[in-house]
C-alpha atoms as a PDB file:
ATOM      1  CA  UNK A   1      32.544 -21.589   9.273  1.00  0.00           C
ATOM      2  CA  UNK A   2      32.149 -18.057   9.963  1.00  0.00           C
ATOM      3  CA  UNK A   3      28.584 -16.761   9.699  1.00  0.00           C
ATOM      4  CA  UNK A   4      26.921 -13.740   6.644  1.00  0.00           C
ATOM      5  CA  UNK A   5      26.250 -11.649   8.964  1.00  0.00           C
ATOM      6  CA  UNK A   6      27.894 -10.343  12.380  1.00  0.00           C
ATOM      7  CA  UNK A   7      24.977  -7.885  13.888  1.00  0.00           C
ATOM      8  CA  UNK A   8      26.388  -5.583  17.119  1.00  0.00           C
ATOM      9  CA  UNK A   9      23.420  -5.329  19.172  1.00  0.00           C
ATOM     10  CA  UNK A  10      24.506  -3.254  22.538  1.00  0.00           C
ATOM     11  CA  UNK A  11      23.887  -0.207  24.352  1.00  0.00           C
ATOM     12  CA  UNK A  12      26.791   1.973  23.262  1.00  0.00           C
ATOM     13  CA  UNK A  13      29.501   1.853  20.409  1.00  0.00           C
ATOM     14  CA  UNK A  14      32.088  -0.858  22.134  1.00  0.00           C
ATOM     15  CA  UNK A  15      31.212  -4.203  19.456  1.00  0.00           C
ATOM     16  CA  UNK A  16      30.344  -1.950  16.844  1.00  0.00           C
ATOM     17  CA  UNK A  17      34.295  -0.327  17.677  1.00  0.00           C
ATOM     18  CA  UNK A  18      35.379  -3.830  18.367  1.00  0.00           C
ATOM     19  CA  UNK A  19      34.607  -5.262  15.350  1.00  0.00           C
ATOM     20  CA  UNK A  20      36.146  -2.552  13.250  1.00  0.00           C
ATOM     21  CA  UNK A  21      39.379  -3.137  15.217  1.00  0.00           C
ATOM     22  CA  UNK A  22      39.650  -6.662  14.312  1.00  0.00           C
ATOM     23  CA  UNK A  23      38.244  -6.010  10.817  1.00  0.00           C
ATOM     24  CA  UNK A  24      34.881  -8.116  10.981  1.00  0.00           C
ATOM     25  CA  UNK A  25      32.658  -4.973  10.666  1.00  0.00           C
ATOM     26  CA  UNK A  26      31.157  -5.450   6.968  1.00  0.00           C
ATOM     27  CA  UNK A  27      28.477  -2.549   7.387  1.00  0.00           C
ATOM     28  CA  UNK A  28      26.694  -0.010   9.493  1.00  0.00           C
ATOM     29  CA  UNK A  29      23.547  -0.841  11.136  1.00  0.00           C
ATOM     30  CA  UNK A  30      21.176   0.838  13.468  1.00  0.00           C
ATOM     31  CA  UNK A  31      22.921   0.515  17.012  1.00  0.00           C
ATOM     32  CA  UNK A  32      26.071   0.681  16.159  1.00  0.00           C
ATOM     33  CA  UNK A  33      27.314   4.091  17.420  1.00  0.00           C
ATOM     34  CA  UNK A  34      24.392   4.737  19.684  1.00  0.00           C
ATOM     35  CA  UNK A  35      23.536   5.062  23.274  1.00  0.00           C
ATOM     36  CA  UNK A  36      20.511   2.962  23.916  1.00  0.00           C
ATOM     37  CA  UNK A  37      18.955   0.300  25.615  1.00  0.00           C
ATOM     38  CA  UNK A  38      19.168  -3.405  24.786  1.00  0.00           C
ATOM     39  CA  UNK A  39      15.421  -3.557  25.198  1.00  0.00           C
ATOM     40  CA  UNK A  40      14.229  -0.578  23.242  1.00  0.00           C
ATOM     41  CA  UNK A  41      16.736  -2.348  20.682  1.00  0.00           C
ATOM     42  CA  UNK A  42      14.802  -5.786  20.613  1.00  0.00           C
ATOM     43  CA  UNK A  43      11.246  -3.708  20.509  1.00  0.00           C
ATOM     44  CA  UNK A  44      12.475  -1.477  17.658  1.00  0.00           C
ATOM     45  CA  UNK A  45      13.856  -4.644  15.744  1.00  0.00           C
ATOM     46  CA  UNK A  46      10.393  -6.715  16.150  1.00  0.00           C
ATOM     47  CA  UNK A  47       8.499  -3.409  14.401  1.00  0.00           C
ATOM     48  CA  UNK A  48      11.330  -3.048  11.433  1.00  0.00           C
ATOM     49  CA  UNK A  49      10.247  -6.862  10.546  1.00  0.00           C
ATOM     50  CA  UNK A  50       6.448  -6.309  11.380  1.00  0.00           C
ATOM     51  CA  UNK A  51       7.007  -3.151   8.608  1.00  0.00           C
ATOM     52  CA  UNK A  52       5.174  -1.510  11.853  1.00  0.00           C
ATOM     53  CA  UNK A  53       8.371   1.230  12.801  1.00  0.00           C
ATOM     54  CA  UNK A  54       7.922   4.700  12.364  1.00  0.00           C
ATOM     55  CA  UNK A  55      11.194   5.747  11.591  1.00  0.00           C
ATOM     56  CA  UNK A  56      10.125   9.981  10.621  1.00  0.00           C
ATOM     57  CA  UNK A  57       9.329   9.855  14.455  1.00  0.00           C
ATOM     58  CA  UNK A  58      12.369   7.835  15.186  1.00  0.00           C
ATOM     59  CA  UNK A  59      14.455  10.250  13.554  1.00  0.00           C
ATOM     60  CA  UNK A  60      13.270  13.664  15.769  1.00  0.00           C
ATOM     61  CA  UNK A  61      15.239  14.968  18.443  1.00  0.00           C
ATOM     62  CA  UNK A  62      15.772  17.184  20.824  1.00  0.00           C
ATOM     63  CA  UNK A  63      18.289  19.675  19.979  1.00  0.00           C
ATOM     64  CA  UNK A  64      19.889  20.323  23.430  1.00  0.00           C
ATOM     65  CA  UNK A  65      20.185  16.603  24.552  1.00  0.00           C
ATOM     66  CA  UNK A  66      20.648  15.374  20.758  1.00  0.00           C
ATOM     67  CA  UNK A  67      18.308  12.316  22.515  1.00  0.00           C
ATOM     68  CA  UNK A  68      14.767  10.967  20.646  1.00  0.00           C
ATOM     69  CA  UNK A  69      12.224  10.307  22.903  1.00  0.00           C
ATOM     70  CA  UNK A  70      13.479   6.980  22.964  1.00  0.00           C
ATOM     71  CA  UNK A  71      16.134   8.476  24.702  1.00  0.00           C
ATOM     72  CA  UNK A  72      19.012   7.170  22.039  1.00  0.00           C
ATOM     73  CA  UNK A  73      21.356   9.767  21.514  1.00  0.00           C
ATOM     74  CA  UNK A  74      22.410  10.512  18.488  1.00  0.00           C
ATOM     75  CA  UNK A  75      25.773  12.392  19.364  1.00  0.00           C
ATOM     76  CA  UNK A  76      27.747  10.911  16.785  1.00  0.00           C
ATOM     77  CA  UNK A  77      25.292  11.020  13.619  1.00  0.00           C
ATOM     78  CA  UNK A  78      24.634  14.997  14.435  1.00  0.00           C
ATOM     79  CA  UNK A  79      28.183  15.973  14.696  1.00  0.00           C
ATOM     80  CA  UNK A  80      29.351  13.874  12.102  1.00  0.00           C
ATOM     81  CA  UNK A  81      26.202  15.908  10.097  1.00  0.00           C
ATOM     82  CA  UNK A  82      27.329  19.412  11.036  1.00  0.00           C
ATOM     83  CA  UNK A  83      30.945  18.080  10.403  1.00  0.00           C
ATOM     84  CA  UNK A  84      30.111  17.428   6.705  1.00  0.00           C
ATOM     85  CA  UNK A  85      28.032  20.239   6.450  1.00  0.00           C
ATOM     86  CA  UNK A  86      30.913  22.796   8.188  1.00  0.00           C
ATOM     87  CA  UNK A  87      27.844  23.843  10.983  1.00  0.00           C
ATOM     88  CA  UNK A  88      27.983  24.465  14.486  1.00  0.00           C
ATOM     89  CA  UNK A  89      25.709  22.864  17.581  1.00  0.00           C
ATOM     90  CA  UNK A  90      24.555  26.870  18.291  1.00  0.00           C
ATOM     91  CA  UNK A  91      23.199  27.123  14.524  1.00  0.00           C
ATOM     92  CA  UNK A  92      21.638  24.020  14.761  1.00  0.00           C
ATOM     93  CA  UNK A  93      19.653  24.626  18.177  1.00  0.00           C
ATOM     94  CA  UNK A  94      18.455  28.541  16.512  1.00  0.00           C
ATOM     95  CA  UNK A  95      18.009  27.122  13.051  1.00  0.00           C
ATOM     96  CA  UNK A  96      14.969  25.114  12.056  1.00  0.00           C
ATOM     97  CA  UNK A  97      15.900  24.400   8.341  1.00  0.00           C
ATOM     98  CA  UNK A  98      19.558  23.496   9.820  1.00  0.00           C
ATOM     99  CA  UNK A  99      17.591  21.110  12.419  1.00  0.00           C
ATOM    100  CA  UNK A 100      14.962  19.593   9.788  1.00  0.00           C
ATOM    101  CA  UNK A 101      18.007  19.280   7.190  1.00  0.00           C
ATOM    102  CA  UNK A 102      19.660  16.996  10.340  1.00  0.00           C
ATOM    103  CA  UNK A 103      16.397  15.437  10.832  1.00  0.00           C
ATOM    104  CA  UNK A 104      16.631  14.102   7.232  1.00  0.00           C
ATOM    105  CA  UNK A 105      20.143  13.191   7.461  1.00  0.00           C
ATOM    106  CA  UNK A 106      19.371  10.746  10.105  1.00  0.00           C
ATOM    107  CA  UNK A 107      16.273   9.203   8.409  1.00  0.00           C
ATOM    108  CA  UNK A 108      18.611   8.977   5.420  1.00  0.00           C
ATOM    109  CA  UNK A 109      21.162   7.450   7.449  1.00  0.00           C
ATOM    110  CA  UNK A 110      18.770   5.349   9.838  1.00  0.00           C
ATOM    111  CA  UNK A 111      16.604   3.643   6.765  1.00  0.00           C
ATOM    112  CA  UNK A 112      19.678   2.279   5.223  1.00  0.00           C
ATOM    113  CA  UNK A 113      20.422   0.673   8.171  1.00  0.00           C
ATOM    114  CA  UNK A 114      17.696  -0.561   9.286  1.00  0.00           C
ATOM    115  CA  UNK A 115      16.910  -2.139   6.220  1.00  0.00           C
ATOM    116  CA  UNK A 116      19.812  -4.129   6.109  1.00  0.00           C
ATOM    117  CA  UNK A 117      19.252  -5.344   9.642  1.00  0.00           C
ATOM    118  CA  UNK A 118      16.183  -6.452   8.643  1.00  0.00           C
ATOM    119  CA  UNK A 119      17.754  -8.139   6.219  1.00  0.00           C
ATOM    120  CA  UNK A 120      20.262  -9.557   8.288  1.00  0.00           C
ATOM    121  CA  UNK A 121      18.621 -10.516  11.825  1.00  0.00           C
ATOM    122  CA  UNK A 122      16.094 -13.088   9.411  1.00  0.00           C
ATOM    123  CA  UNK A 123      19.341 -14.801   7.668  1.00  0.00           C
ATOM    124  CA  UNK A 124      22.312 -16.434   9.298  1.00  0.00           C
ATOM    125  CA  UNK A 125      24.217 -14.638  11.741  1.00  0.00           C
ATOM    126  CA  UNK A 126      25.549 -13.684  15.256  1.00  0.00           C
ATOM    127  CA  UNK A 127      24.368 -11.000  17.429  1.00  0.00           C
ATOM    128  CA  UNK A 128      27.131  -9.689  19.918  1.00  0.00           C
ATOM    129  CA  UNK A 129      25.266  -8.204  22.634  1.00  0.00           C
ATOM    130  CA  UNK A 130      26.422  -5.701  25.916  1.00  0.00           C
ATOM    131  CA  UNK A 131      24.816  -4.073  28.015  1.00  0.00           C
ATOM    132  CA  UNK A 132      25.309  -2.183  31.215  1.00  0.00           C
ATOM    133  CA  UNK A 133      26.102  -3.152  34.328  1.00  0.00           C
ATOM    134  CA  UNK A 134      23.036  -2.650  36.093  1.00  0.00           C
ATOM    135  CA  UNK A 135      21.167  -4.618  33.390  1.00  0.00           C
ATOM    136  CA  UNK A 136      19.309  -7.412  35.180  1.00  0.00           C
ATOM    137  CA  UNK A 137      16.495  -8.716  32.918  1.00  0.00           C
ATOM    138  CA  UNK A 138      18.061 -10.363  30.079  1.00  0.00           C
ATOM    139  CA  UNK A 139      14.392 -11.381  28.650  1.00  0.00           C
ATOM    140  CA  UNK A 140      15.308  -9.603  25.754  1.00  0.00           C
ATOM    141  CA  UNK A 141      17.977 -11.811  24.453  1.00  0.00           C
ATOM    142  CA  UNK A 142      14.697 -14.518  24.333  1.00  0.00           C
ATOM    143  CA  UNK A 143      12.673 -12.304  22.325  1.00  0.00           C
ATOM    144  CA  UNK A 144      15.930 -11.378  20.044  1.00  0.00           C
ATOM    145  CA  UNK A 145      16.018 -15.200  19.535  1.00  0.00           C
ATOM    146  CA  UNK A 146      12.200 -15.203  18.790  1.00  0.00           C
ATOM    147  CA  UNK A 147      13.055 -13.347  15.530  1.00  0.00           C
ATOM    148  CA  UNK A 148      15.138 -16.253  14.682  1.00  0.00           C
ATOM    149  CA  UNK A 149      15.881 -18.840  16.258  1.00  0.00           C
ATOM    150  CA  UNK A 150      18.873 -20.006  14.149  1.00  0.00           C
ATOM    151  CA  UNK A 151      21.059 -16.969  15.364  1.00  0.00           C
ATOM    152  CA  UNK A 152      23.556 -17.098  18.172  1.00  0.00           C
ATOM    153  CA  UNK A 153      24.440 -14.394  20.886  1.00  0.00           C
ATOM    154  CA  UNK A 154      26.974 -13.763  22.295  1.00  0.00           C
ATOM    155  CA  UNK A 155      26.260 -11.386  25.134  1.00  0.00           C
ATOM    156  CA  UNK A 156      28.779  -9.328  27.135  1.00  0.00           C
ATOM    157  CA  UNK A 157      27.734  -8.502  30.753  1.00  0.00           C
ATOM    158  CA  UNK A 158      29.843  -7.831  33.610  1.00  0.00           C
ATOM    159  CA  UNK A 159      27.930  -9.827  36.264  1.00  0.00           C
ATOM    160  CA  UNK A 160      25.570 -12.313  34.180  1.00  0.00           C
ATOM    161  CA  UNK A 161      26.575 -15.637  33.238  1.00  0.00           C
ATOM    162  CA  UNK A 162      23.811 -17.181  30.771  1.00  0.00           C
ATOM    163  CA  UNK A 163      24.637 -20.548  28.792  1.00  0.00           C
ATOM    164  CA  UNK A 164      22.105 -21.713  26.414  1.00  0.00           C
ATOM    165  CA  UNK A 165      22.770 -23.499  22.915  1.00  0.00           C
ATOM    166  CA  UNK A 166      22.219 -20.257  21.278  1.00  0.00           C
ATOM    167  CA  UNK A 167      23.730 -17.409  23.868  1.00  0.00           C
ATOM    168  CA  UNK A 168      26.658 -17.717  25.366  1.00  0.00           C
ATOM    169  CA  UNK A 169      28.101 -15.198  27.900  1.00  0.00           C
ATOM    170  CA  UNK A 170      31.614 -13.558  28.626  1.00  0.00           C
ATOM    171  CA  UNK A 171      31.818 -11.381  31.852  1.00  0.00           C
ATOM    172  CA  UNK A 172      33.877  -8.756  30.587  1.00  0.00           C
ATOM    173  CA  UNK A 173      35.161  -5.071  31.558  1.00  0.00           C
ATOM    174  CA  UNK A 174      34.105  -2.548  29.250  1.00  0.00           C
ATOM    175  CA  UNK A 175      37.816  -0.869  29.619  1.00  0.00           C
ATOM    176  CA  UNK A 176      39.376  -3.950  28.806  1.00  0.00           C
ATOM    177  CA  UNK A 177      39.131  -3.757  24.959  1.00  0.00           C
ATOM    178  CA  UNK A 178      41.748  -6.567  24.439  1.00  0.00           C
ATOM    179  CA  UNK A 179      40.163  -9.527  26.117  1.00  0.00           C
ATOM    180  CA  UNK A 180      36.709  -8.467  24.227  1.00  0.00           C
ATOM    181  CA  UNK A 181      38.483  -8.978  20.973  1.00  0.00           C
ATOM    182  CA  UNK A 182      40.042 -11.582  21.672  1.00  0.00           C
ATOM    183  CA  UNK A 183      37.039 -13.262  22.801  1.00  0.00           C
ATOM    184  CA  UNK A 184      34.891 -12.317  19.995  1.00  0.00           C
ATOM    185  CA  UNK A 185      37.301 -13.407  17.313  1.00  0.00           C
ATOM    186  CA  UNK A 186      37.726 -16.810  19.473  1.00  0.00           C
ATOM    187  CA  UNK A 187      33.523 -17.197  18.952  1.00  0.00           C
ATOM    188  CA  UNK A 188      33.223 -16.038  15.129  1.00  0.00           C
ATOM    189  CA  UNK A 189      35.709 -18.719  13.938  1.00  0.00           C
END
């Protein structure tokens, strides 16, 4: 029985792009097209359901590295904003109403999202987690099952192998877009 809810929890866009390839992507939630960190993530996620995030502060940037000062870049979001809005990168870095129009945009963009994965991280569902290579302490994925302990994870990681009832692992290649599909539609069936 396939789970509500299918939550991409990672470190850049690959299970966010995954799922969209292999049509399980229902929605867009926070860390789904941003570079982060898994345990910024987890942090970010226990204050959303503690009602204890400030997301105005979240949502500030700086406008040459397009990074908050939890370094997440928001690459995508701003150019897909100036996109919409037919703006440029130079207007936004000399423009203050252009940058505080952006600024809104993203908490616009962000609360959505992180309302519904507040809603979904408490109900049923599976978090597909990866991270970088270098990524050695996986106590995250503990605290990630803290929230709830009736989710699974599946977790990505090129050198990591963790079995548990809830997490499973897949050493993977972040190139090798294929076998990740395959693998995740293998574990949401």
């Amino acid at each position: 029985m396939e789970p509500k809810n299918i939550i991409p929890f990672g470190e850049h866009c690959l299970i966010a792009t995954t799922l969209k390839q292999i049509n399980k992507r229902t929605s867009s939630l926070p860390f789904d097209w941003l570079v982060s960190n898994c345990e910024t993530n987890v942090k970010i996620t226990q204050n959303v359901i503690d009602d204890t995030f400030n997301l105005e502060e979240y949502c500030e940037f700086d406008v040459i590295t397009l990074r908050n000062k939890n370094d997440f870049t928001f690459n995508h979001h701003i150019h897909h904003f100036l996109k919409q809005n037919n703006l440029s990168i130079a207007l936004l870095r000399r423009d203050k109403r252009i940058y505080k129009s952006a600024v809104v945009y993203l908490f616009e963009t962000f609360q959505r999202r992180f309302n519904r994965l507040k809603k979904y991280i408490v109900g049923d569902c599976i978090i597909i987690c990866s991270c970088k290579d270098n990524t050695t302490d996986t106590t995250f994925l503990e605290k990630l099952l803290e929230i709830n302990p009736k989710n699974n994870i599946l977790f990505f990681h090129k050198h990591l192998n963790i079995q548990t009832s809830n997490i499973q692992t897949f050493n993977f290649n972040m190139y090798d877009s294929q076998n990740i599909s395959k693998q995740i539609k293998l574990y949401i069936q």
